[in-house]
PDB file of N, CA and C in Angstrom:
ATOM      1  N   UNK A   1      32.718 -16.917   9.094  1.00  0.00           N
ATOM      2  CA  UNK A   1      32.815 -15.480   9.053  1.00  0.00           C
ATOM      3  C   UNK A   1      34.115 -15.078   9.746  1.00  0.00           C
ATOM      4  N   UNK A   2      34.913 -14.243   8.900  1.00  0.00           N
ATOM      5  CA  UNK A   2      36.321 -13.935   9.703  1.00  0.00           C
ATOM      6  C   UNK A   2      36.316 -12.577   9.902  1.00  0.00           C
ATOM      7  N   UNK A   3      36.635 -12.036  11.117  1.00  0.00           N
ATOM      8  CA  UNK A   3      36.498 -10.684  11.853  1.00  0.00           C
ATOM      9  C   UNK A   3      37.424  -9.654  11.087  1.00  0.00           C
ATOM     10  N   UNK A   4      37.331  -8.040  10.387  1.00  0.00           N
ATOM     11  CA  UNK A   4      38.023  -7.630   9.860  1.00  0.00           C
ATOM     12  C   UNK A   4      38.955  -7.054  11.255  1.00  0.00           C
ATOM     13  N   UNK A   5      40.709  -7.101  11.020  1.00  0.00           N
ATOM     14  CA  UNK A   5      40.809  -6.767  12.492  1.00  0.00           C
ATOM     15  C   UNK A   5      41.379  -5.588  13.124  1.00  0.00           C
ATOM     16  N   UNK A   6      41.057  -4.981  11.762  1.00  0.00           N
ATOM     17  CA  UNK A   6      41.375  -3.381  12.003  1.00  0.00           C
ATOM     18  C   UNK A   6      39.734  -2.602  11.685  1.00  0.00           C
ATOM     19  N   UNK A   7      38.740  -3.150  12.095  1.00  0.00           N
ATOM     20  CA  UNK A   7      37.345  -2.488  12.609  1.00  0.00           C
ATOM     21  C   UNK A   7      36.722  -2.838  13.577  1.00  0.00           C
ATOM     22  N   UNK A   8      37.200  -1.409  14.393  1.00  0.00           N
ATOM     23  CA  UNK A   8      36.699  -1.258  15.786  1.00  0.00           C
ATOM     24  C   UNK A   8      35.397  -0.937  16.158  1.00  0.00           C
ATOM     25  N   UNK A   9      34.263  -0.858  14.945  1.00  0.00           N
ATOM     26  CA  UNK A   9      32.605  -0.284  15.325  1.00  0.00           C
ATOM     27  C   UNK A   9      32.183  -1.257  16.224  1.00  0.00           C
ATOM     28  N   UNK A  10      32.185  -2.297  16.726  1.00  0.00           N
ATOM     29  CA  UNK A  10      31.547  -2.866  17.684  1.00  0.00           C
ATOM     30  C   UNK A  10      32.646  -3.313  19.066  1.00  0.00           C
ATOM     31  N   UNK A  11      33.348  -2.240  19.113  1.00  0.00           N
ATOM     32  CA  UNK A  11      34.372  -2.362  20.262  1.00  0.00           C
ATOM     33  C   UNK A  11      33.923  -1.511  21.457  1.00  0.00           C
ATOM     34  N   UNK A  12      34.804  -1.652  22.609  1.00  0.00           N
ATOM     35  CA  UNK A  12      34.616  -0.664  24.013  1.00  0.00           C
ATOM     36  C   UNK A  12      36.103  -0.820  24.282  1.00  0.00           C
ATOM     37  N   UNK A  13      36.883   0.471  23.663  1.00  0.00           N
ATOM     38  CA  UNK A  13      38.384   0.482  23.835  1.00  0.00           C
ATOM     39  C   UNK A  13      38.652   1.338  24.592  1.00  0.00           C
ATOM     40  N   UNK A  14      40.289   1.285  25.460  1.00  0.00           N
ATOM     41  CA  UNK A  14      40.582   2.198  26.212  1.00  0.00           C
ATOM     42  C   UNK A  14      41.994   2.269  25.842  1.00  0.00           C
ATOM     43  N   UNK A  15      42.522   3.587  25.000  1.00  0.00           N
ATOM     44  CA  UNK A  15      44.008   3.792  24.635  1.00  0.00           C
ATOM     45  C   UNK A  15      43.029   3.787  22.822  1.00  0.00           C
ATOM     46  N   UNK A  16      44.647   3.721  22.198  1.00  0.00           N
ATOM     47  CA  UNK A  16      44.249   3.960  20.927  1.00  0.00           C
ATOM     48  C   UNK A  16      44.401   2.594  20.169  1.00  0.00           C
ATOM     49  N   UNK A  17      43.934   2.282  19.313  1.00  0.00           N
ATOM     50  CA  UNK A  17      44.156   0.670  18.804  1.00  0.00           C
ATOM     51  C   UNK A  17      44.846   0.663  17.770  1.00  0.00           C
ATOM     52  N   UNK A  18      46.160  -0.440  17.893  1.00  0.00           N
ATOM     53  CA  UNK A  18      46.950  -0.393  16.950  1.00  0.00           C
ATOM     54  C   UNK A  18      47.262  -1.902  16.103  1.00  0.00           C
ATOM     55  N   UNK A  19      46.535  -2.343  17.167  1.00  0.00           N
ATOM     56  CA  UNK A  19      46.486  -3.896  16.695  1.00  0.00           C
ATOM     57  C   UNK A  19      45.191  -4.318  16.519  1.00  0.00           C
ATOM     58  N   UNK A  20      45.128  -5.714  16.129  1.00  0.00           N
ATOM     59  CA  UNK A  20      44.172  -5.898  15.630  1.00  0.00           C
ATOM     60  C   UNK A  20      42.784  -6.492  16.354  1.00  0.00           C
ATOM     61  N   UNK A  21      41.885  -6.879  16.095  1.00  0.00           N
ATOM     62  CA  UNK A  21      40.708  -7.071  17.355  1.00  0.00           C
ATOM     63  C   UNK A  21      41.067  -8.306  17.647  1.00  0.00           C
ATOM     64  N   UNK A  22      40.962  -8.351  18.912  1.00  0.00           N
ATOM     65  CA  UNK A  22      41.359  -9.607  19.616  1.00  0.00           C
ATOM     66  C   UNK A  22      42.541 -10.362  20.280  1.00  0.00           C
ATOM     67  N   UNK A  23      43.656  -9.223  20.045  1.00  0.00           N
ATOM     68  CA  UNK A  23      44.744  -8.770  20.586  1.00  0.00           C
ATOM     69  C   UNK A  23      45.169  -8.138  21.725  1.00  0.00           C
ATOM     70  N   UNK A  24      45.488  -8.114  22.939  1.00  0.00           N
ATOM     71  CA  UNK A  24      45.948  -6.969  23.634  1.00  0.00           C
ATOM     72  C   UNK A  24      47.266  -7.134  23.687  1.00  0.00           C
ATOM     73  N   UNK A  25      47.786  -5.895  24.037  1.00  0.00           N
ATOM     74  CA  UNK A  25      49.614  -5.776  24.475  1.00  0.00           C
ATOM     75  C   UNK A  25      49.358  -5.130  25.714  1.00  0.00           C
ATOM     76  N   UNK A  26      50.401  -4.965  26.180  1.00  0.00           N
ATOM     77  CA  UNK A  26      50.734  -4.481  27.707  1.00  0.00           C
ATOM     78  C   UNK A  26      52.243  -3.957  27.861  1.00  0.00           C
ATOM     79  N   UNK A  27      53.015  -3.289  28.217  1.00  0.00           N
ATOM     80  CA  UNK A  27      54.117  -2.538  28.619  1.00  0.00           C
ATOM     81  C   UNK A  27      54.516  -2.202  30.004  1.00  0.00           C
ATOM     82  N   UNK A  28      53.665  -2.988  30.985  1.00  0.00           N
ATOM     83  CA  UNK A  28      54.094  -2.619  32.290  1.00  0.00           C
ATOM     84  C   UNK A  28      55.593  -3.231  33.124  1.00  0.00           C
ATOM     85  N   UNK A  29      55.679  -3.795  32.376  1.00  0.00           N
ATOM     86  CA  UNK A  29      57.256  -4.381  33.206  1.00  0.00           C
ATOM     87  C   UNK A  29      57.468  -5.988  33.460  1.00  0.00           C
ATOM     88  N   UNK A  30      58.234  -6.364  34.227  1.00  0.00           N
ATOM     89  CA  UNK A  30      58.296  -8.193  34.704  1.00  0.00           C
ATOM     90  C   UNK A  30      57.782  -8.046  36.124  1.00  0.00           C
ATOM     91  N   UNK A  31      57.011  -8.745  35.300  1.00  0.00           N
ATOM     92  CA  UNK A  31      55.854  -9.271  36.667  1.00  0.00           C
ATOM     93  C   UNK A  31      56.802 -10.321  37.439  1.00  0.00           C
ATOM     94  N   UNK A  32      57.353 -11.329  37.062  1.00  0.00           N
ATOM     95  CA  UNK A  32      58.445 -11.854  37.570  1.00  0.00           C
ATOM     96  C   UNK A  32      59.289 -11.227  39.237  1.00  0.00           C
ATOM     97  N   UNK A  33      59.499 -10.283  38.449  1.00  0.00           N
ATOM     98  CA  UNK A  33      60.681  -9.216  39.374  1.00  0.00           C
ATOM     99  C   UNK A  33      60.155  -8.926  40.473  1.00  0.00           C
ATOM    100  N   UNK A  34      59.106  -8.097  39.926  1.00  0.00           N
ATOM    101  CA  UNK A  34      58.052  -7.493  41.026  1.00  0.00           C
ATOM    102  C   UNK A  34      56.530  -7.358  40.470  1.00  0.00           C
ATOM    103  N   UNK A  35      56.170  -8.111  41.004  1.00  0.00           N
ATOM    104  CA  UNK A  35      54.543  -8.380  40.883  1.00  0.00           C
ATOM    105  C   UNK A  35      53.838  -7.183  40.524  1.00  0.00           C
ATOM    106  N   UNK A  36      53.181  -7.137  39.174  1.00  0.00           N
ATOM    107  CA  UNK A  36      52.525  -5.770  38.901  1.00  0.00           C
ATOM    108  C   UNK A  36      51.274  -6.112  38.573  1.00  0.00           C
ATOM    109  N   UNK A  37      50.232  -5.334  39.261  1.00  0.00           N
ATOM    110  CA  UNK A  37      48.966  -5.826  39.271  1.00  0.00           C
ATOM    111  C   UNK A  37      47.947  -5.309  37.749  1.00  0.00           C
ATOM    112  N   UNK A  38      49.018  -4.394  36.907  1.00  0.00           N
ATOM    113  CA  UNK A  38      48.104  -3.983  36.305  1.00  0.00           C
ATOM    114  C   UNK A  38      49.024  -4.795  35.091  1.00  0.00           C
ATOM    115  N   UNK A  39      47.504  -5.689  34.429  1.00  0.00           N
ATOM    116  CA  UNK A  39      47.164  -6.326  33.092  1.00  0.00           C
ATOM    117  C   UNK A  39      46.631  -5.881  32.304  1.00  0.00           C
ATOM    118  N   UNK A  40      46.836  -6.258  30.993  1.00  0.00           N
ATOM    119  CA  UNK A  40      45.940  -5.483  30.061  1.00  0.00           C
ATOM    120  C   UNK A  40      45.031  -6.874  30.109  1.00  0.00           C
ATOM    121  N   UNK A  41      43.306  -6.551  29.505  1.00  0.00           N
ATOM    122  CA  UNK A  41      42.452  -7.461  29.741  1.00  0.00           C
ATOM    123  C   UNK A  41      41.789  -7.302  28.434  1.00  0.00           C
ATOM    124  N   UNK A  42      40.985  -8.559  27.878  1.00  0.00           N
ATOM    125  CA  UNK A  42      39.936  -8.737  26.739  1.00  0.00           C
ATOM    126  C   UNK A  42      39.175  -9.217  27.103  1.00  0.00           C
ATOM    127  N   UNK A  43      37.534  -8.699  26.610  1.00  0.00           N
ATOM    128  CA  UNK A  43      36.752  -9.469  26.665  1.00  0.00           C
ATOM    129  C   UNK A  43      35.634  -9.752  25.416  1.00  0.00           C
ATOM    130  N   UNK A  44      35.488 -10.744  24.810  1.00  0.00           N
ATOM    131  CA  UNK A  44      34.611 -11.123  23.795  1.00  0.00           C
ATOM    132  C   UNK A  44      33.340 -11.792  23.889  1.00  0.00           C
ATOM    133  N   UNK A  45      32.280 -11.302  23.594  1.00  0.00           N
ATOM    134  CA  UNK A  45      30.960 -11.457  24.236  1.00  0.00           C
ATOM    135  C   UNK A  45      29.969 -11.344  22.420  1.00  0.00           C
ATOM    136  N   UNK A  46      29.659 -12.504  22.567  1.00  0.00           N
ATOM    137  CA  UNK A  46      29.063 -12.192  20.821  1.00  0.00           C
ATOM    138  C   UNK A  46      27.201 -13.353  21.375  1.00  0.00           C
ATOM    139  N   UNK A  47      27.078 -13.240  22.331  1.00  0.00           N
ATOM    140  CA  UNK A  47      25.765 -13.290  23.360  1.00  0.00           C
ATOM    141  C   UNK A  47      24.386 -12.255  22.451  1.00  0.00           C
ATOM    142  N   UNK A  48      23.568 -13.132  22.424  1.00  0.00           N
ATOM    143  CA  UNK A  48      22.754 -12.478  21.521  1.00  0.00           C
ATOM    144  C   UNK A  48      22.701 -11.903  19.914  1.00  0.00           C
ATOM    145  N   UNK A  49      24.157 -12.374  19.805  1.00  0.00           N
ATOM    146  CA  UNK A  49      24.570 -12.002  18.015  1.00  0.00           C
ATOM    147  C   UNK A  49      24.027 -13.252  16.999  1.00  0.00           C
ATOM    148  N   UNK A  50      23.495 -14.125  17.475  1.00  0.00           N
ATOM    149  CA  UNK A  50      23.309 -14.917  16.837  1.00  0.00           C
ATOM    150  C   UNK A  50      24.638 -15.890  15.882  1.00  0.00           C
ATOM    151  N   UNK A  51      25.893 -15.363  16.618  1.00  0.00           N
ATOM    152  CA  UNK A  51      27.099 -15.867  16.479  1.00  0.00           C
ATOM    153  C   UNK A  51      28.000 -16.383  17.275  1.00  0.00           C
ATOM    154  N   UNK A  52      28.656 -17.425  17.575  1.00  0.00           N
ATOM    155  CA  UNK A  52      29.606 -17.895  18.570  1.00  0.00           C
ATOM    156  C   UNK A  52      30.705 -18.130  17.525  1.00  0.00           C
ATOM    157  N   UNK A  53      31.611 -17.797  19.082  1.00  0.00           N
ATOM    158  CA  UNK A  53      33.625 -18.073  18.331  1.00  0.00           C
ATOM    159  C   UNK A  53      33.979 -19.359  17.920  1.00  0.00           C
ATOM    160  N   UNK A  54      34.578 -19.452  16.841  1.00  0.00           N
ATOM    161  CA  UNK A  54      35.308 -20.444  16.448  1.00  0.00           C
ATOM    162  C   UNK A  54      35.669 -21.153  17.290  1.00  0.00           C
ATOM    163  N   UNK A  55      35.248 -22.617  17.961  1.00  0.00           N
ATOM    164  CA  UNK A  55      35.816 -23.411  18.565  1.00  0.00           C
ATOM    165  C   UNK A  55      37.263 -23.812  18.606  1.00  0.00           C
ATOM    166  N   UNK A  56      37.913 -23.684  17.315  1.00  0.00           N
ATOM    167  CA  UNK A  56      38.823 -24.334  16.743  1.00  0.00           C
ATOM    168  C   UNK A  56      39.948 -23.202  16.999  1.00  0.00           C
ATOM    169  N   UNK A  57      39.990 -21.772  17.645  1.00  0.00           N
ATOM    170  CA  UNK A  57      40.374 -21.158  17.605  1.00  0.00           C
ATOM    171  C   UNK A  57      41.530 -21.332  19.261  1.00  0.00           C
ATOM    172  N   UNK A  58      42.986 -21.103  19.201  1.00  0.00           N
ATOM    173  CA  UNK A  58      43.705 -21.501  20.280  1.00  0.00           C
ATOM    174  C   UNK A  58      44.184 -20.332  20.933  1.00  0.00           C
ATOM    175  N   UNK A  59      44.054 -19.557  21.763  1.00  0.00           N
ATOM    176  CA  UNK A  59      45.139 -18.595  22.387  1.00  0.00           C
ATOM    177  C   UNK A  59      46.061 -18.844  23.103  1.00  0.00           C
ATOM    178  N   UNK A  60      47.623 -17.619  22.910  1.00  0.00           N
ATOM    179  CA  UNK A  60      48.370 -17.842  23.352  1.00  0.00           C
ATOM    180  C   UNK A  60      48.909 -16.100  23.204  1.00  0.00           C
ATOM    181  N   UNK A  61      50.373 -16.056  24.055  1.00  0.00           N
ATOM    182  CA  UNK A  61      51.083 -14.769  23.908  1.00  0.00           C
ATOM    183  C   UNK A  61      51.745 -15.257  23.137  1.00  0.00           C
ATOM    184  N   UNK A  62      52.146 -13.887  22.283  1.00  0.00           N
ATOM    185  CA  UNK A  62      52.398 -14.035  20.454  1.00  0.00           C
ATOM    186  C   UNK A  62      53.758 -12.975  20.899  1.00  0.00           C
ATOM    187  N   UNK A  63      54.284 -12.691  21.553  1.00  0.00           N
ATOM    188  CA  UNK A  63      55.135 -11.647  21.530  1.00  0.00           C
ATOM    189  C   UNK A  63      55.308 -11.151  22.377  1.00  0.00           C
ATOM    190  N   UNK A  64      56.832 -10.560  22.945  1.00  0.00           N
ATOM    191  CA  UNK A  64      57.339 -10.036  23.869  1.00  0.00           C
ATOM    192  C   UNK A  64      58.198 -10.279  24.893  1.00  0.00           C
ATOM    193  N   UNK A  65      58.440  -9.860  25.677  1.00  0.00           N
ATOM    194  CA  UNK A  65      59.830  -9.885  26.295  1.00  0.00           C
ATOM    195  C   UNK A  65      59.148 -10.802  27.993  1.00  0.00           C
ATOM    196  N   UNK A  66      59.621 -12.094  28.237  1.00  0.00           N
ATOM    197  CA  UNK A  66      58.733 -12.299  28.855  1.00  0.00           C
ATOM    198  C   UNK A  66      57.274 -12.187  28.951  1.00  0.00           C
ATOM    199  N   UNK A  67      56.662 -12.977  27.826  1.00  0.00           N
ATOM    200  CA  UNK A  67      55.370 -12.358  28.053  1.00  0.00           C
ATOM    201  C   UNK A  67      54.408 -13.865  28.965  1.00  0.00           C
ATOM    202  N   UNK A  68      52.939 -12.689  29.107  1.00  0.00           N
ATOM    203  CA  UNK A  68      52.625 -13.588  30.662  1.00  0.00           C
ATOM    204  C   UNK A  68      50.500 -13.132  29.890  1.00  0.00           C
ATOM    205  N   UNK A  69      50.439 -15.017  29.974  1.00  0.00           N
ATOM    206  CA  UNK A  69      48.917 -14.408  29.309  1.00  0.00           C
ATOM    207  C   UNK A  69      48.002 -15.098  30.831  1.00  0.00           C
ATOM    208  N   UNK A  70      47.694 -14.465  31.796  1.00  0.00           N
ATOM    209  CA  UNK A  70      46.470 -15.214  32.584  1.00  0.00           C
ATOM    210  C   UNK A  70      45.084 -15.384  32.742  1.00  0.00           C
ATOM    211  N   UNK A  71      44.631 -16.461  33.534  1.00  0.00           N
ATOM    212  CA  UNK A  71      43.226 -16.050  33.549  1.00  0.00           C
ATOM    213  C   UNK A  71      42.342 -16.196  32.339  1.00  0.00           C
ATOM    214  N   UNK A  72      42.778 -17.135  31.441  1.00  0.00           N
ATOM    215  CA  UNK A  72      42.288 -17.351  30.419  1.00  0.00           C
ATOM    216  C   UNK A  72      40.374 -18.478  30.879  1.00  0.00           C
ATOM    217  N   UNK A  73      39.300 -17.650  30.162  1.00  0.00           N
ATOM    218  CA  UNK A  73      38.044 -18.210  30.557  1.00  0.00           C
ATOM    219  C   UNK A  73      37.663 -18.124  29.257  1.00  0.00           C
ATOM    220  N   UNK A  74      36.848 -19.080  29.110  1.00  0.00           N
ATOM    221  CA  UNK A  74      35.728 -19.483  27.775  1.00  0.00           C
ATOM    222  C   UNK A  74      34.655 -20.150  28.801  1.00  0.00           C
ATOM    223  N   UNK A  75      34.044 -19.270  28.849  1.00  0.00           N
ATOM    224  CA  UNK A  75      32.688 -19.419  29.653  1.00  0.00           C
ATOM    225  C   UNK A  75      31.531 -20.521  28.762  1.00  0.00           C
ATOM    226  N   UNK A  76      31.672 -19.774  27.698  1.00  0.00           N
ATOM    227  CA  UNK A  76      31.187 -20.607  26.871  1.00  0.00           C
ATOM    228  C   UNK A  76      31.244 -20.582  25.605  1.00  0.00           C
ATOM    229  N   UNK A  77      30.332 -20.608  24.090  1.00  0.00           N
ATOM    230  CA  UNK A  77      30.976 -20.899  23.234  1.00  0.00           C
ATOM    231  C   UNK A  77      31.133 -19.022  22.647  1.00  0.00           C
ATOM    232  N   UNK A  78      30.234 -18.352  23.230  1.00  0.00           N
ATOM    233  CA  UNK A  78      30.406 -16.709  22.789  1.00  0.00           C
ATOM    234  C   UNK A  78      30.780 -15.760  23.964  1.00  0.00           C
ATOM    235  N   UNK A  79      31.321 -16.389  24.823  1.00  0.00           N
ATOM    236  CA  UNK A  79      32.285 -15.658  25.657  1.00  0.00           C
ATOM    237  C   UNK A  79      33.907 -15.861  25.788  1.00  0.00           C
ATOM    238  N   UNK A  80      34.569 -15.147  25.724  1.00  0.00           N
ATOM    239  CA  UNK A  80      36.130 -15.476  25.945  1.00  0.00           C
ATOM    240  C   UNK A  80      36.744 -14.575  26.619  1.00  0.00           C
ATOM    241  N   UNK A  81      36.983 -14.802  27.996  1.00  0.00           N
ATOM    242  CA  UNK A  81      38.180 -13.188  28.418  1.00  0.00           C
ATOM    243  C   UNK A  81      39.341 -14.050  28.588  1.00  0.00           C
ATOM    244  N   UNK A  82      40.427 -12.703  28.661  1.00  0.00           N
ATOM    245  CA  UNK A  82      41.898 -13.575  29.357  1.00  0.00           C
ATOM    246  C   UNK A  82      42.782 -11.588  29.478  1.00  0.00           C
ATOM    247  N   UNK A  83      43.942 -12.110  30.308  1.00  0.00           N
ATOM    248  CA  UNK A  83      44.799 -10.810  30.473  1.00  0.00           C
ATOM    249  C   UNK A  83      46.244 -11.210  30.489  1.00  0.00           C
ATOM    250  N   UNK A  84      46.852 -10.062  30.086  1.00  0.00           N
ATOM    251  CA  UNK A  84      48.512 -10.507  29.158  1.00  0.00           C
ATOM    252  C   UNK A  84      49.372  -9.277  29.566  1.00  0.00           C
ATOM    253  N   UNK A  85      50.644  -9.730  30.330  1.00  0.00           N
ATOM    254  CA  UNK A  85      51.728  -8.450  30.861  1.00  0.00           C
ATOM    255  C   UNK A  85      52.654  -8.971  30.875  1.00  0.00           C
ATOM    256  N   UNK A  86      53.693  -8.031  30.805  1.00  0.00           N
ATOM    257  CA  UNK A  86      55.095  -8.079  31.011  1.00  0.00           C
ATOM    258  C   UNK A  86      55.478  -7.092  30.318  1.00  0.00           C
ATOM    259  N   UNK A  87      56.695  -6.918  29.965  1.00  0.00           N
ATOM    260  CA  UNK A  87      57.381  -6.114  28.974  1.00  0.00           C
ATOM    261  C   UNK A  87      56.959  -5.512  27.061  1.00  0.00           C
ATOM    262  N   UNK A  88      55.945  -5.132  26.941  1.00  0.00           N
ATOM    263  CA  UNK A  88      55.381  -5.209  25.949  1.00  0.00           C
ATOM    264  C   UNK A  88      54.478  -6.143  25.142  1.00  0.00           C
ATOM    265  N   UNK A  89      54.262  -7.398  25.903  1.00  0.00           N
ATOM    266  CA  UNK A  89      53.671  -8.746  25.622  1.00  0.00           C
ATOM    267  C   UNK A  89      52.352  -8.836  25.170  1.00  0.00           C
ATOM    268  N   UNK A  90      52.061  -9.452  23.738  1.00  0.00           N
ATOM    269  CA  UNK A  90      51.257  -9.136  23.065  1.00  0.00           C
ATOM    270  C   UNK A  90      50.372 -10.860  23.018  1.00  0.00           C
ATOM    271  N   UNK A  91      49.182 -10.903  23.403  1.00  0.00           N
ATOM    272  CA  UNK A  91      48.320 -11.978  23.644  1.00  0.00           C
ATOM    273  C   UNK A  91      47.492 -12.196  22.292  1.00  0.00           C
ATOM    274  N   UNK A  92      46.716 -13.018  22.245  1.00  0.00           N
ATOM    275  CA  UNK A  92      45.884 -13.206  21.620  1.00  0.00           C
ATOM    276  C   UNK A  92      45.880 -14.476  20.906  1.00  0.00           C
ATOM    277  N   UNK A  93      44.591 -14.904  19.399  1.00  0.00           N
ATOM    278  CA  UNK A  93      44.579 -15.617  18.709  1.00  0.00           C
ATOM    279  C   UNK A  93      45.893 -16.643  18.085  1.00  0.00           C
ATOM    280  N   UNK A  94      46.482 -17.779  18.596  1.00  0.00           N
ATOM    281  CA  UNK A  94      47.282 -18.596  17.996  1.00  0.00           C
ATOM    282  C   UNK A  94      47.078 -18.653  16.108  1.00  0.00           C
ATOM    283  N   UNK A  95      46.019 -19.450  16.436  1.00  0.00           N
ATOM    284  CA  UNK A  95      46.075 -19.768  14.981  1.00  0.00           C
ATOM    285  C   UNK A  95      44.983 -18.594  13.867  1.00  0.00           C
ATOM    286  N   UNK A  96      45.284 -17.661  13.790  1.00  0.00           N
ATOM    287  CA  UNK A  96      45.102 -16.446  12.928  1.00  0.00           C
ATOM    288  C   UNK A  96      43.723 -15.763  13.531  1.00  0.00           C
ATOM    289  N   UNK A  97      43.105 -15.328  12.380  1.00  0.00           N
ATOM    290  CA  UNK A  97      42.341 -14.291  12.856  1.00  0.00           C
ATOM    291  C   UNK A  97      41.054 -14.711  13.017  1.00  0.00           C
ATOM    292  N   UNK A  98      39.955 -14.228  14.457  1.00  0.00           N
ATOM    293  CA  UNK A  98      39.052 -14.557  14.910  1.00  0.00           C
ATOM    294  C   UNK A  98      38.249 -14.790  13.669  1.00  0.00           C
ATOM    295  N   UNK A  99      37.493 -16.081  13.880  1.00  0.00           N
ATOM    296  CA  UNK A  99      35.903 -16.323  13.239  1.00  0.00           C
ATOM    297  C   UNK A  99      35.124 -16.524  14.190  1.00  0.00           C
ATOM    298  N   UNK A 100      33.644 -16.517  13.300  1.00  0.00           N
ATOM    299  CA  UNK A 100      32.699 -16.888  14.303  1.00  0.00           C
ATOM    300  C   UNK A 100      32.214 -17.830  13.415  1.00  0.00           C
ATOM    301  N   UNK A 101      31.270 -18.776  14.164  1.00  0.00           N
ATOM    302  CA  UNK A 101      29.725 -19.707  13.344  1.00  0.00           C
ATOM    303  C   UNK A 101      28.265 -19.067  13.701  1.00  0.00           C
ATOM    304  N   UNK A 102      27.577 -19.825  13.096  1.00  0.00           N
ATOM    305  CA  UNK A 102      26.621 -19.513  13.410  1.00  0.00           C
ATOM    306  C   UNK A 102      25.913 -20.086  14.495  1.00  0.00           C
ATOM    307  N   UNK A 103      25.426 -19.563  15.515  1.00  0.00           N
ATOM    308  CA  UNK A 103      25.311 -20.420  16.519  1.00  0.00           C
ATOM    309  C   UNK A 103      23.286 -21.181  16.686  1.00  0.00           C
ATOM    310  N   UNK A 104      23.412 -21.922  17.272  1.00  0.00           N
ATOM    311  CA  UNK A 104      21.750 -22.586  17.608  1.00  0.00           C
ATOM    312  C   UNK A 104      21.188 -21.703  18.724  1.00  0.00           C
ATOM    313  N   UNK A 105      21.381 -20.567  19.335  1.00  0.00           N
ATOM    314  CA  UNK A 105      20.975 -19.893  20.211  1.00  0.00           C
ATOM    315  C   UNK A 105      19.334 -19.714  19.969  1.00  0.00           C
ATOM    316  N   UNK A 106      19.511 -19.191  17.952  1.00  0.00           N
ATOM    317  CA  UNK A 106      17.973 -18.458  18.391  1.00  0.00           C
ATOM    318  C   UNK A 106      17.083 -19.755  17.421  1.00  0.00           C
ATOM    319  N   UNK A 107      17.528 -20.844  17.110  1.00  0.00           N
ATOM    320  CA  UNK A 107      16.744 -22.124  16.383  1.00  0.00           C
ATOM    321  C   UNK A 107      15.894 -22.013  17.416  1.00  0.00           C
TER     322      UNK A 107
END
């Protein structure tokens, strides 16, 4: 199952969304220079959906000027957070757009 990634009905967003699900960007500056505490953050939680994320799926920052992805967690197979800053630096999915499987949760 591959996530459409311009539908936000099962999101909790803050700002307006211009990218696609599973993406964040950030614009705060070089963290480098001077340490800036504010990250943009994701979190993916598909717990009780009877679906878990694509194993096979890699993240990385995809863009930007200095970009900075930390804190990357996969708790487990339907949880994933991580947070991404610098100069416009855009995080997310390496190899294309989120899937899920079906998971053995409710067998």
């Amino acid at each position: 199952m591959e996530v459409n990634g311009l539908d936000y009905t099962f999101t909790l967003l803050t700002g307006t969304p211009t990218i696609p699900y599973g993406e964040i960007t950030d614009c705060n500056g070089e963290a480098f220079r001077s340490p800036c505490p504010h990250f943009a953050s994701a979190t993916i939680n598909t717990k009780g959906t009877g679906l878990v994320i694509d194993p096979s799926l890699t993240w990385e920052t995809l863009d930007g000027s200095y970009p900075e992805m930390r804190d990357f967690k996969k708790s487990t197979d339907s949880e994933i957070s991580f947070t991404c800053a610098e100069w416009c630096a855009t995080c997310g999915p390496k190899s294309g757009p989120i899937t899920f499987q079906v998971s053995n949760e409710f067998s």
